[in-house]
C-alpha atoms as a PDB file:
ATOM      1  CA  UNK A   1      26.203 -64.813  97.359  1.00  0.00           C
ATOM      2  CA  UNK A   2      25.550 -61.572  99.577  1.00  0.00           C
ATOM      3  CA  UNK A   3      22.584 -60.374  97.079  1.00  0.00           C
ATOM      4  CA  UNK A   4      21.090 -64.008  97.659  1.00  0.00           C
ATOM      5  CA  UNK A   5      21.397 -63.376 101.406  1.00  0.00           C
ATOM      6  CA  UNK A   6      20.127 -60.129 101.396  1.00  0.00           C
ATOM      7  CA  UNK A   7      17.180 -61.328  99.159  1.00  0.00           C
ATOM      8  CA  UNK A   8      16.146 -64.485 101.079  1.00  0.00           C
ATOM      9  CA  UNK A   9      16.165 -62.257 103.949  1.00  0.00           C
ATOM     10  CA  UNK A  10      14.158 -59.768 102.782  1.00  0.00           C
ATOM     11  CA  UNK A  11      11.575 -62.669 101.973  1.00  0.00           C
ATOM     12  CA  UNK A  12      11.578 -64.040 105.393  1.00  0.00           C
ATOM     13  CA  UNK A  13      10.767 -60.582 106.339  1.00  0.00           C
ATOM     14  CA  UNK A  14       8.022 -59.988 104.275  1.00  0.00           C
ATOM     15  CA  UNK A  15       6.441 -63.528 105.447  1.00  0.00           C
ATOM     16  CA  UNK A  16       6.885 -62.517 108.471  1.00  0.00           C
ATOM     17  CA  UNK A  17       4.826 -59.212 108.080  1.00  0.00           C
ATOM     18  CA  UNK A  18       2.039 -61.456 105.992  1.00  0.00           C
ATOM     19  CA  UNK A  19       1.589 -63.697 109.061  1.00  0.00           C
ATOM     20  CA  UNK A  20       1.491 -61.296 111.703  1.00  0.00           C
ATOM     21  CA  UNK A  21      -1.022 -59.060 109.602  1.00  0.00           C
ATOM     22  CA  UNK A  22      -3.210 -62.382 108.321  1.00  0.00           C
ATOM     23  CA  UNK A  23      -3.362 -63.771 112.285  1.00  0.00           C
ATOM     24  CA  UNK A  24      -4.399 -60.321 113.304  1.00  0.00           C
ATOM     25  CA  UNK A  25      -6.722 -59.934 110.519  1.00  0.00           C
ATOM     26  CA  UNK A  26      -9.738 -62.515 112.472  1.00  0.00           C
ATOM     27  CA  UNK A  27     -10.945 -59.540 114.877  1.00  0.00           C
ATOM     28  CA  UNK A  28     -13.608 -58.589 112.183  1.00  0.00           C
ATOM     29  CA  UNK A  29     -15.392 -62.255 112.828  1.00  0.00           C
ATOM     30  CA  UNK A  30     -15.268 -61.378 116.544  1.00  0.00           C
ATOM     31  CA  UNK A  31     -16.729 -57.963 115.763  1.00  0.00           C
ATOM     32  CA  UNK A  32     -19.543 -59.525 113.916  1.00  0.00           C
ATOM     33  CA  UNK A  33     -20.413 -62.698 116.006  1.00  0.00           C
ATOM     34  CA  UNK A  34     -20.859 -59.906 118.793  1.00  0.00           C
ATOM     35  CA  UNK A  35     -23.307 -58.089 116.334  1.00  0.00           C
ATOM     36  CA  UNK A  36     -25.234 -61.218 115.731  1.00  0.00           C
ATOM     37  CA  UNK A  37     -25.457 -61.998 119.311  1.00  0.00           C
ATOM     38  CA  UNK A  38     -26.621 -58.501 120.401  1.00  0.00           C
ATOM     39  CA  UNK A  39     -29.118 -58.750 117.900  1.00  0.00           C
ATOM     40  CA  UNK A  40     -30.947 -61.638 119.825  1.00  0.00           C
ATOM     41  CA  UNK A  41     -31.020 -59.622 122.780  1.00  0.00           C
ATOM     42  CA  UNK A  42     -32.453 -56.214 121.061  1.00  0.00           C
ATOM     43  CA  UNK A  43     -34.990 -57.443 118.788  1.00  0.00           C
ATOM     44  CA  UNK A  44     -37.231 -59.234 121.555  1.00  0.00           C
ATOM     45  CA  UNK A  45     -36.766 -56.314 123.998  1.00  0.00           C
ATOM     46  CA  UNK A  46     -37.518 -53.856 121.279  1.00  0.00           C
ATOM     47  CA  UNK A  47     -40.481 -55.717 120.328  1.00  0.00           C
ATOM     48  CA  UNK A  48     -42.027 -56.929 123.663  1.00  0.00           C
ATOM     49  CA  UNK A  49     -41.211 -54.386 125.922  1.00  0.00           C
ATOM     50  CA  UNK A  50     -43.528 -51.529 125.154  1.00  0.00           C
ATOM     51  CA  UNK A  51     -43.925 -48.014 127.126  1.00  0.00           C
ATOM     52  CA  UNK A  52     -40.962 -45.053 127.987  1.00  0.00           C
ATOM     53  CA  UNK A  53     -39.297 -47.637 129.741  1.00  0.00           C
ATOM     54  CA  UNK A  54     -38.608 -50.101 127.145  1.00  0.00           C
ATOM     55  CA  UNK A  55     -37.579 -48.115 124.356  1.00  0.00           C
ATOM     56  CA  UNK A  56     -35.379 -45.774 126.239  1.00  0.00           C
ATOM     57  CA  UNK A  57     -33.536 -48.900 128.199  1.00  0.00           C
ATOM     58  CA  UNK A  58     -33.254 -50.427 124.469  1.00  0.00           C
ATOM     59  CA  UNK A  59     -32.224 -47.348 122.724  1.00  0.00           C
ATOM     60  CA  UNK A  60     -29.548 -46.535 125.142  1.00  0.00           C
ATOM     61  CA  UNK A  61     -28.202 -50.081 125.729  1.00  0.00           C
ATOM     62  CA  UNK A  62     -27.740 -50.197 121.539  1.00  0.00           C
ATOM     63  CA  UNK A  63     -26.302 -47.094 121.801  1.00  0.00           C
ATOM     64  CA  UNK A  64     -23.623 -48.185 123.924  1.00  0.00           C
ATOM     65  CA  UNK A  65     -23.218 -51.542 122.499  1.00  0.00           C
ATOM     66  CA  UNK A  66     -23.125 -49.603 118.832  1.00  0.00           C
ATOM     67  CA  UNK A  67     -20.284 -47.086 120.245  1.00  0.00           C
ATOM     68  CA  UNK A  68     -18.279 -49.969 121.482  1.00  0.00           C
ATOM     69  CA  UNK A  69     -17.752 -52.069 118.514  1.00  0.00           C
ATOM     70  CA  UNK A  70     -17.234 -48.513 116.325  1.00  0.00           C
ATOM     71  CA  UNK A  71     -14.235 -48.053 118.820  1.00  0.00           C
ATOM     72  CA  UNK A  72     -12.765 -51.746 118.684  1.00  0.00           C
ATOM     73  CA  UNK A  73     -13.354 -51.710 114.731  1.00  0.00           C
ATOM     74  CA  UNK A  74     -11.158 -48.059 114.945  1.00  0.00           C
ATOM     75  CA  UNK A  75      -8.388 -49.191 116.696  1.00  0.00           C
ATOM     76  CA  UNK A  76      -7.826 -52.547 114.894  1.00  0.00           C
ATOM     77  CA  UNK A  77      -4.094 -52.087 113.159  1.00  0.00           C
ATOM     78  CA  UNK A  78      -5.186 -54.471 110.104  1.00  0.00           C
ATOM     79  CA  UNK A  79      -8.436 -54.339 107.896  1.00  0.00           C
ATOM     80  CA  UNK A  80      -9.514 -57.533 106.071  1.00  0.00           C
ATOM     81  CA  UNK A  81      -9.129 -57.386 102.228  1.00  0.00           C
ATOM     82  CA  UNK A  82     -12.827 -56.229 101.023  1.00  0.00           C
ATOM     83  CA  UNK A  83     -14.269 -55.090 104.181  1.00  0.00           C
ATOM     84  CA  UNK A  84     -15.935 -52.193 103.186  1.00  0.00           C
ATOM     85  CA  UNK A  85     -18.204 -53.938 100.669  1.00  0.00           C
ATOM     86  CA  UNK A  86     -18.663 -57.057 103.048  1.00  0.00           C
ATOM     87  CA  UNK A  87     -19.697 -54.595 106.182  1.00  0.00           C
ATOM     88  CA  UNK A  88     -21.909 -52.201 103.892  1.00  0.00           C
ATOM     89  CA  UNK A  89     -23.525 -55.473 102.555  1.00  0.00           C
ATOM     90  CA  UNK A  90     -24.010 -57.014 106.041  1.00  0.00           C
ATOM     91  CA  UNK A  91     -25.540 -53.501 107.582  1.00  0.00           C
ATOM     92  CA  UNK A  92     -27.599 -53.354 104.502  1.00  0.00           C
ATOM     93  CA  UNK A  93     -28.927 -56.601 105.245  1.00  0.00           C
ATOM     94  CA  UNK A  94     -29.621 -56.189 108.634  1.00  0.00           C
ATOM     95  CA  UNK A  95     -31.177 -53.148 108.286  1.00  0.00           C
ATOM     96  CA  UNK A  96     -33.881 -54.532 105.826  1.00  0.00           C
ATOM     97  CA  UNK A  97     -34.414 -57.534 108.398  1.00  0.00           C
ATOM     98  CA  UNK A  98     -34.502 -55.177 111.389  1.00  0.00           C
ATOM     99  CA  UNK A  99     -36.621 -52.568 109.562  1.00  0.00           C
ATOM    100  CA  UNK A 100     -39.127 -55.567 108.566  1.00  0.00           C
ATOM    101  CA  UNK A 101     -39.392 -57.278 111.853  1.00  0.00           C
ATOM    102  CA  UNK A 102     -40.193 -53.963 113.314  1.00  0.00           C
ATOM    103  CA  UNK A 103     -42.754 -53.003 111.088  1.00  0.00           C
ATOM    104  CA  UNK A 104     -44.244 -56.990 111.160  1.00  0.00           C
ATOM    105  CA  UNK A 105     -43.635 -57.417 114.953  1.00  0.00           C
ATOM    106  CA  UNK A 106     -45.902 -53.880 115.667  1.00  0.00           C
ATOM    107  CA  UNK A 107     -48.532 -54.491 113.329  1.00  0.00           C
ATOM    108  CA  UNK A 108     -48.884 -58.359 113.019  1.00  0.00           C
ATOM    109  CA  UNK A 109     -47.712 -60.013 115.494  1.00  0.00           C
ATOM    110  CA  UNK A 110     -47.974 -57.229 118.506  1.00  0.00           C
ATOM    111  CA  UNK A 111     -46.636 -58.881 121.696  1.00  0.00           C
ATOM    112  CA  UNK A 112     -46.031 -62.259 120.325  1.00  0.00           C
ATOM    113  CA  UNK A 113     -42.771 -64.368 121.541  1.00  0.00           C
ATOM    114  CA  UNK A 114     -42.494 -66.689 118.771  1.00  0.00           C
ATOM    115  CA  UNK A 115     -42.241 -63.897 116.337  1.00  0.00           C
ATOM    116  CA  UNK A 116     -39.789 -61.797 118.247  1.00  0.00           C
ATOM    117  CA  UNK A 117     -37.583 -65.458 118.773  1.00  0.00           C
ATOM    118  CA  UNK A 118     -37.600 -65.530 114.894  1.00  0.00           C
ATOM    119  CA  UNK A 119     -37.230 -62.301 113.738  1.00  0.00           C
ATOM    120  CA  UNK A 120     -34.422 -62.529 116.505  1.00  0.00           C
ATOM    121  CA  UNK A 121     -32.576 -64.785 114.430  1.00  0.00           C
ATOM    122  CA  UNK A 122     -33.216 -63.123 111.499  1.00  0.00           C
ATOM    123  CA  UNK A 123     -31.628 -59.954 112.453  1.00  0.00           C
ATOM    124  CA  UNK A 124     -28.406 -61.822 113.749  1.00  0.00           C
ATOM    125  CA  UNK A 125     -28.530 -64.000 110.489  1.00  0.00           C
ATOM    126  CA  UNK A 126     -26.670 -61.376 107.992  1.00  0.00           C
ATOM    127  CA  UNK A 127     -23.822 -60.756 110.571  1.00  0.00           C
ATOM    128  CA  UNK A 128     -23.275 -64.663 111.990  1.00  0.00           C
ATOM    129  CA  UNK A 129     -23.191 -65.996 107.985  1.00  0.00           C
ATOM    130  CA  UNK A 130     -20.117 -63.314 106.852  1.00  0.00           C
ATOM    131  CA  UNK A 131     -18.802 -63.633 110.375  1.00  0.00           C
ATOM    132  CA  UNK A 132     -18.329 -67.800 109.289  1.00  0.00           C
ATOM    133  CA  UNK A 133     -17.446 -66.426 105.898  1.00  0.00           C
ATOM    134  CA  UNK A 134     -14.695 -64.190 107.791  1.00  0.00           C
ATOM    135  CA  UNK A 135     -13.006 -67.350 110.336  1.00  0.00           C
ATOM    136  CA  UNK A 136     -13.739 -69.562 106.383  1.00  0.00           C
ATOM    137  CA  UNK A 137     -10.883 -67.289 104.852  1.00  0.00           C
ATOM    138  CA  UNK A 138      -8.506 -66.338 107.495  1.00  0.00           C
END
């Protein structure tokens, strides 16, 4: 009866470390929902604030914001299962968005609100959808 002790103990143990790890496992949704939200602050400012000013203010303040979330994602104890594939595939994503509202929002639709509102949303849109994916399967 001592080797079924031992064994359910072990087990309890081993649920215990699955638990712990799964509950602290939801910081990549966090990390990602503050992605998509930063990106509907720097896509109108890149795009309607022209001039020195405006591109060094944006360029620095993604700068920081980028070197933030690098050092929360670093010194997270527990990565989810799949996360390099799911962040390469959301930074992908973005990038084509971001790299298309750019080139749209200088040569289109120069100084134009509604565009900058939508393209806005588009840039967040890769990062909020596998941020509800992430919360969906913790």
């Amino acid at each position: 009866m001592n080797e079924q002790a031992d064994a359910a103990a072990s087990l309890q143990g081993i649920a215990r470390i699955e638990a712990k790890a799964r509950g602290r496992s939801g910081w990549y949704a966090g990390y990602l929902w503050l992605f998509a939200g930063w990106q509907l602050v720097l896509v109108p400012t890149v795009l309607l604030w022209h001039g020195p000013a405006g591109v060094t203010v944006s360029a620095l303040a993604n700068a920081v914001v980028i070197v933030g979330l690098s050092l929360f994602a670093t010194r997270q104890p527990v990565v989810p299962r799949g996360h390099v594939r799911t962040h390469l595939g959301v930074i992908g994503a973005w990038a084509v968005a971001y790299v298309l509202a750019l080139v749209l929002g200088m040569t289109v639709f120069p100084d134009s609100v509604p565009f900058a509102t939508v393209a806005a949303l588009v840039c967040s849109l890769p990062a909020a959808v596998a941020a509800r994916r992430e919360v969906r399967a913790v």
